[in-house]
Protein backbone atom coordinates (compact mmCIF):
# COMPACT_ATOMS: atom_id res chain seq x y z
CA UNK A 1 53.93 29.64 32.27
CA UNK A 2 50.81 27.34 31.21
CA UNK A 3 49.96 29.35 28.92
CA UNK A 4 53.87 29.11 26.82
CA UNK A 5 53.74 25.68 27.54
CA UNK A 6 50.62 24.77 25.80
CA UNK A 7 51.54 27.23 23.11
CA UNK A 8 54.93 25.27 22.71
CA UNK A 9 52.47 21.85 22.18
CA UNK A 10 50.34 23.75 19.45
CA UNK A 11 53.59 24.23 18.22
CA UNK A 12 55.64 20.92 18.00
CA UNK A 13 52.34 19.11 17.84
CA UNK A 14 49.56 19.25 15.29
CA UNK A 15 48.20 22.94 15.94
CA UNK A 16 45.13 24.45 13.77
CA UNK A 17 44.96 25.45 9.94
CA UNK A 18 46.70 28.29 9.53
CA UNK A 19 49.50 28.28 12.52
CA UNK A 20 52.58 29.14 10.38
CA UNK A 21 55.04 28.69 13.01
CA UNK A 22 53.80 24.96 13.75
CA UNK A 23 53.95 24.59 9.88
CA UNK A 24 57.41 26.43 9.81
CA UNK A 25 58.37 23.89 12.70
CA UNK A 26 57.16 20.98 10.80
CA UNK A 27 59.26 21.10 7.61
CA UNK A 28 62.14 22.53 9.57
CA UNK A 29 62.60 18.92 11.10
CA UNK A 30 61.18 17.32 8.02
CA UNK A 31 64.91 18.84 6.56
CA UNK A 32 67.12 18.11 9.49
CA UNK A 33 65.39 14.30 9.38
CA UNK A 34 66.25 14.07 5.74
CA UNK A 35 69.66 15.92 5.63
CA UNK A 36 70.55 13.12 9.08
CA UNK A 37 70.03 10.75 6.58
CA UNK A 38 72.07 11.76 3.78
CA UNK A 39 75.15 10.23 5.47
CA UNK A 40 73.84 6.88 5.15
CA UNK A 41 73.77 6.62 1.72
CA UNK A 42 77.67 6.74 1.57
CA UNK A 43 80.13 4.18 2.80
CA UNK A 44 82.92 7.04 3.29
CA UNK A 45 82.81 9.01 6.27
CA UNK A 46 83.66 12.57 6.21
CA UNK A 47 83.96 15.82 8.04
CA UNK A 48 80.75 17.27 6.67
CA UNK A 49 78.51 14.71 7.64
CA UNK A 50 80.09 14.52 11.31
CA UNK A 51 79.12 17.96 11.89
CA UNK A 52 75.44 16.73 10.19
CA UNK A 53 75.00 13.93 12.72
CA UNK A 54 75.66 16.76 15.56
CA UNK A 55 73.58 19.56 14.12
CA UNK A 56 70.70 16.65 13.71
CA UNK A 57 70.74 15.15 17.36
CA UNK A 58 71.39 18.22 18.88
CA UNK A 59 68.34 19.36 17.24
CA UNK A 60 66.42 15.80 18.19
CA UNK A 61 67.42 16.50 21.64
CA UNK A 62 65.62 19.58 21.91
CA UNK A 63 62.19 18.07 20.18
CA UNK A 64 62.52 14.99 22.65
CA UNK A 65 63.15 17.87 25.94
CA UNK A 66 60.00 20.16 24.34
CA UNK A 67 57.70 17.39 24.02
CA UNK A 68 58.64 15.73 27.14
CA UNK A 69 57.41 18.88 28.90
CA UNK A 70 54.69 19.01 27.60
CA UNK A 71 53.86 15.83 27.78
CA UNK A 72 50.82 16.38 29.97
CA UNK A 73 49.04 17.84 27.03
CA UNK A 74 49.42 15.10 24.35
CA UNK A 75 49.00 11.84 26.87
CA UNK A 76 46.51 13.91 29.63
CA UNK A 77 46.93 11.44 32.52
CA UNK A 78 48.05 14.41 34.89
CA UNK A 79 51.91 14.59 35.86
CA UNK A 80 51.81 10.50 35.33
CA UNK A 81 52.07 11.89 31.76
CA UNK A 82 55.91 12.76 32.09
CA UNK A 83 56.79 8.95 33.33
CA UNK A 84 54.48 7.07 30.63
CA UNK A 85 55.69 9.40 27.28
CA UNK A 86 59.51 7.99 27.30
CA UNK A 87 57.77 4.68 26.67
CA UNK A 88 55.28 5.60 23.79
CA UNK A 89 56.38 4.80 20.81
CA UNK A 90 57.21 7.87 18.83
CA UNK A 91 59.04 8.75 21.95
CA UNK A 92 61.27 5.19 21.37
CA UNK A 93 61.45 5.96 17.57
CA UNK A 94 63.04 9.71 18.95
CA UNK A 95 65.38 7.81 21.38
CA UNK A 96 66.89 5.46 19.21
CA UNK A 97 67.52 8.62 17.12
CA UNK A 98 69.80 10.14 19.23
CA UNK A 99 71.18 7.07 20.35
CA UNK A 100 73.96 6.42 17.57
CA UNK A 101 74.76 9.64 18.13
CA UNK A 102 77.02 8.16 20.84
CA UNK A 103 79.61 7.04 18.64
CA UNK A 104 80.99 10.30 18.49
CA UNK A 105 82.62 10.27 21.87
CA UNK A 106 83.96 6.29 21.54
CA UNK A 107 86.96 7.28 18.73
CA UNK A 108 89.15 7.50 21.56
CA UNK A 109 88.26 4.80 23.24
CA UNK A 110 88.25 1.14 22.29
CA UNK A 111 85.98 -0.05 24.83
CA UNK A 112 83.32 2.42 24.00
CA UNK A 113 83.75 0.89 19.99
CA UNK A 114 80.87 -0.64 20.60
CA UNK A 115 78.46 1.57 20.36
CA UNK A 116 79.50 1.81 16.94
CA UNK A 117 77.21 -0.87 16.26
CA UNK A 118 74.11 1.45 17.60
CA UNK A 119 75.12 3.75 14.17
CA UNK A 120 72.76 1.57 12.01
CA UNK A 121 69.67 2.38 14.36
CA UNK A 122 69.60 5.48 12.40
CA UNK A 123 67.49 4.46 10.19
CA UNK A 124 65.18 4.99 12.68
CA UNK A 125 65.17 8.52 11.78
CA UNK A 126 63.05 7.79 8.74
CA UNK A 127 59.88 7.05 11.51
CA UNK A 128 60.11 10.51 12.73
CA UNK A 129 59.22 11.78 9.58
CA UNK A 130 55.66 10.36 10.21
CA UNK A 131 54.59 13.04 13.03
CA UNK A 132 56.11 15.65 10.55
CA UNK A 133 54.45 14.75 7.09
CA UNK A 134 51.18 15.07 6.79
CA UNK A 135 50.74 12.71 3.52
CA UNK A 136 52.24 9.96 5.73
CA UNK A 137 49.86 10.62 8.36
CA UNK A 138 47.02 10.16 5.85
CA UNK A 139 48.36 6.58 5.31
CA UNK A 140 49.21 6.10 8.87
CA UNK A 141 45.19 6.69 9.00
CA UNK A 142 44.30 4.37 6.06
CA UNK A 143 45.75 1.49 7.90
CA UNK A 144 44.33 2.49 10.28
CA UNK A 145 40.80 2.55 9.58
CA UNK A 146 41.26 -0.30 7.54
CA UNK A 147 43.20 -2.52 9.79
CA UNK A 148 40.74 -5.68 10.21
CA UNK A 149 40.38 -6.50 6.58
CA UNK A 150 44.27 -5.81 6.12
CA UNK A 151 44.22 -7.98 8.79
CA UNK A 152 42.33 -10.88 7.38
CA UNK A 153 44.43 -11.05 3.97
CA UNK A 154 47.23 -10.72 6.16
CA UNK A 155 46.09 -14.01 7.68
CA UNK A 156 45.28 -15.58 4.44
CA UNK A 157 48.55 -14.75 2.99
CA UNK A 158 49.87 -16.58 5.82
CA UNK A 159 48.03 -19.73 5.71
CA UNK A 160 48.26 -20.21 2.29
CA UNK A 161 52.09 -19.67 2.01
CA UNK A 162 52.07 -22.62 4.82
CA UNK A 163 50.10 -24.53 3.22
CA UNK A 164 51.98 -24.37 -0.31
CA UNK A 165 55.45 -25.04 1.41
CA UNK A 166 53.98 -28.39 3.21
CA UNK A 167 52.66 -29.15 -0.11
CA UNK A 168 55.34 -28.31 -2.23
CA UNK A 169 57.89 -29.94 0.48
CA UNK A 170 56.41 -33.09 0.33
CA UNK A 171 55.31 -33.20 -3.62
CA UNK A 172 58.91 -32.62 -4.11
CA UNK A 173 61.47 -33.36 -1.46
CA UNK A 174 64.39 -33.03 -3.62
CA UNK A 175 64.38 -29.71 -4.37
CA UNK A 176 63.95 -28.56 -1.07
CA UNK A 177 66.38 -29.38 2.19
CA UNK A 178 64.41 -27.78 4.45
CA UNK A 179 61.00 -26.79 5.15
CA UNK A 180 62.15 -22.92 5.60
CA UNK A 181 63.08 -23.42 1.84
CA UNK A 182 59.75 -24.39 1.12
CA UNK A 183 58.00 -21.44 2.97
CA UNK A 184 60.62 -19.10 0.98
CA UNK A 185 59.50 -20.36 -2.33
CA UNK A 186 55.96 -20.25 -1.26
CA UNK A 187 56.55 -16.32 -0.40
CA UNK A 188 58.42 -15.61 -3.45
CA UNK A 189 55.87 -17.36 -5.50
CA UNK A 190 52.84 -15.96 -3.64
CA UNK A 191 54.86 -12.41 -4.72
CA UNK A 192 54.75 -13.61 -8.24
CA UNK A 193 58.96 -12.59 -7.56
CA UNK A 194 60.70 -15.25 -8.85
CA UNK A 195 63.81 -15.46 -8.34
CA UNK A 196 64.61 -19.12 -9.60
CA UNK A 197 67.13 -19.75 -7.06
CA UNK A 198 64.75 -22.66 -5.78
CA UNK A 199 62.07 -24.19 -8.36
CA UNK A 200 60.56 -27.72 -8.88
CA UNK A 201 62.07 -29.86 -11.43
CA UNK A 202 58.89 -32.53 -11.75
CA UNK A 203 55.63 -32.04 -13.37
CA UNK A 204 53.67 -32.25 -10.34
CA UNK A 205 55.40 -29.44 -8.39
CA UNK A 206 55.46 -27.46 -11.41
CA UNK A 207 51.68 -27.66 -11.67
CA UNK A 208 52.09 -27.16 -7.97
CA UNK A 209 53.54 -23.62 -8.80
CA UNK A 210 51.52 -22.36 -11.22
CA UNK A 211 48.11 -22.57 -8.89
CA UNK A 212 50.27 -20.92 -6.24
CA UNK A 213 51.67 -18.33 -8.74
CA UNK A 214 47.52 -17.91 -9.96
CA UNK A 215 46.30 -18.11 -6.12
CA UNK A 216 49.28 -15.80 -5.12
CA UNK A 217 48.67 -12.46 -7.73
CA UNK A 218 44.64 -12.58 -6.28
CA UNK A 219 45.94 -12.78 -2.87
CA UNK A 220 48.27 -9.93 -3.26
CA UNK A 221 45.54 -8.12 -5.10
CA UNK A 222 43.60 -8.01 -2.20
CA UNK A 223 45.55 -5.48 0.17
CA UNK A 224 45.66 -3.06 -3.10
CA UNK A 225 42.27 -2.42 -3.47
CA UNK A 226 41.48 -1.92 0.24
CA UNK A 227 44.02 0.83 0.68
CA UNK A 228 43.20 2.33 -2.57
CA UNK A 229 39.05 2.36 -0.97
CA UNK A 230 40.55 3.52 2.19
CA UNK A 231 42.90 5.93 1.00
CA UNK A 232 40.04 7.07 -1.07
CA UNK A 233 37.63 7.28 2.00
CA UNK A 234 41.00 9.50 3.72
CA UNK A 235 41.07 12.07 1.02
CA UNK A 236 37.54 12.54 1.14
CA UNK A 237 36.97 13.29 4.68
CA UNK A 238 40.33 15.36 4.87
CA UNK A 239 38.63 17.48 2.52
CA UNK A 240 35.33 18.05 3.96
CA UNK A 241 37.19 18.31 7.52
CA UNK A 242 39.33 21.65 5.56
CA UNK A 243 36.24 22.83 3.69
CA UNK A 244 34.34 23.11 7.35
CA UNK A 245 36.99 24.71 9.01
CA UNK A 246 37.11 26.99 5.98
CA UNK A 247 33.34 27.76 6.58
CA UNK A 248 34.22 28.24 9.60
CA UNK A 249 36.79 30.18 9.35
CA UNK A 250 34.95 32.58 7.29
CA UNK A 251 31.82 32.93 9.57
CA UNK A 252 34.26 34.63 12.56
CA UNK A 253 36.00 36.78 10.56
């Protein structure tokens, strides 16, 4: 029974190079995830993507159940592990998949309407696809790894859109009724966006906006080239990690 049961984790989790069934499993929910999806693109609600949204949480209910048992493997805190998975977050993101799913039984009744609301938390469904794809996994690492300078221009982003609204705000009152106005044109112009729903009118906030618009494409330059390094840095040591296990591969058989 141990034995199936950490053969079901290779499985649904990340098992070695090579394990076609944990592959096969992989891009199997990769399709339901992306055919549970189809249905939002479409304002219209028919028959065929009803029996969709059942296929896809019926199928979601069985990956929550298989992990959950085998949850002892993944978080390896004992039989603890079963109470502290529901609360990790890929096991949220899977709960708030099958959630909306309850608006299937509240069309006849109007109390239970409500839950209608819980439809749009399938978007979560778009998360799951993270333990599935292995190219999102990469970047999951690169922000990872890179997480204190993406941190740091994260910071300076913020300050400086603060400090261009309370600039901008009081260089030019007029054009701005609030200060939340101010901190929206500081992000859109810190974006280099520009929408010109709000702009300065005088010459002083206008000078104002071009040094945040030159500030703002540096800025936003920043978090490009440190995922591109990172990213970079990923590739690299995916490969050598596959060219090893290659090696070793080789050397047993």
């Amino acid at each position: 029974m141990v034995e199936k049961r950490h053969r079901l984790f290779q499985i649904i989790e990340d098992a070695e190079n090579g394990d076609k069934i944990s592959n096969i499993y992989d891009v199997f929910m990769m399709i339901v995830i992306i055919a549970s999806l189809i249905p939002l693109a479409f304002k219209t609600e028919y028959y065929a993507f009803r029996v969709i949204d059942i296929i896809a949480v019926v199928v979601f209910i069985i990956d929550y159940i298989l992990r959950l048992v085998t949850a002892d493997y993944k978080i390896q805190k004992g039989k603890i592990s079963f109470l502290i998975y529901p609360i990790t977050p890929m096991a949220i993101i899977d709960a708030l998949c099958i959630l909306p799913s309850l608006s299937i039984v509240s069309n006849g009744f109007k109390i239970l309407k409500v839950f209608r609301l819980i439809r749009t938390l399938r978007v979560f469904r778009v998360f799951k696809a993270i333990r599935y794809s292995k190219s999102i996994k990469m970047i999951k690492g690169v922000f990872k790894s890179q997480k204190k300078p993406l941190m740091t221009v994260g910071i300076l982003a913020i300050a400086y859109i603060l400090i261009s609204a309370l600039v901008i705000f009081n260089v030019e009152p007029d054009s701005f009724d609030n200060f939340f106005d101010a901190i929206y044109w500081a992000t859109v112009s810190l974006t280099t966006m520009g929408y010109g729903d709000i702009y300065p009118v005088t010459t002083i906030g206008r000078i104002v906006t071009m040094i945040s618009s030159i500030f703002g494409i540096a800025i936003i330059a920043l978090p490009s080239g440190i995922i591109t390094a990172g990213f970079m840095d990923e590739l690299n040591n995916s490969l050598s990690k596959n060219n090893e296990e290659n090696k070793e591969y080789n050397l047993i058989s």
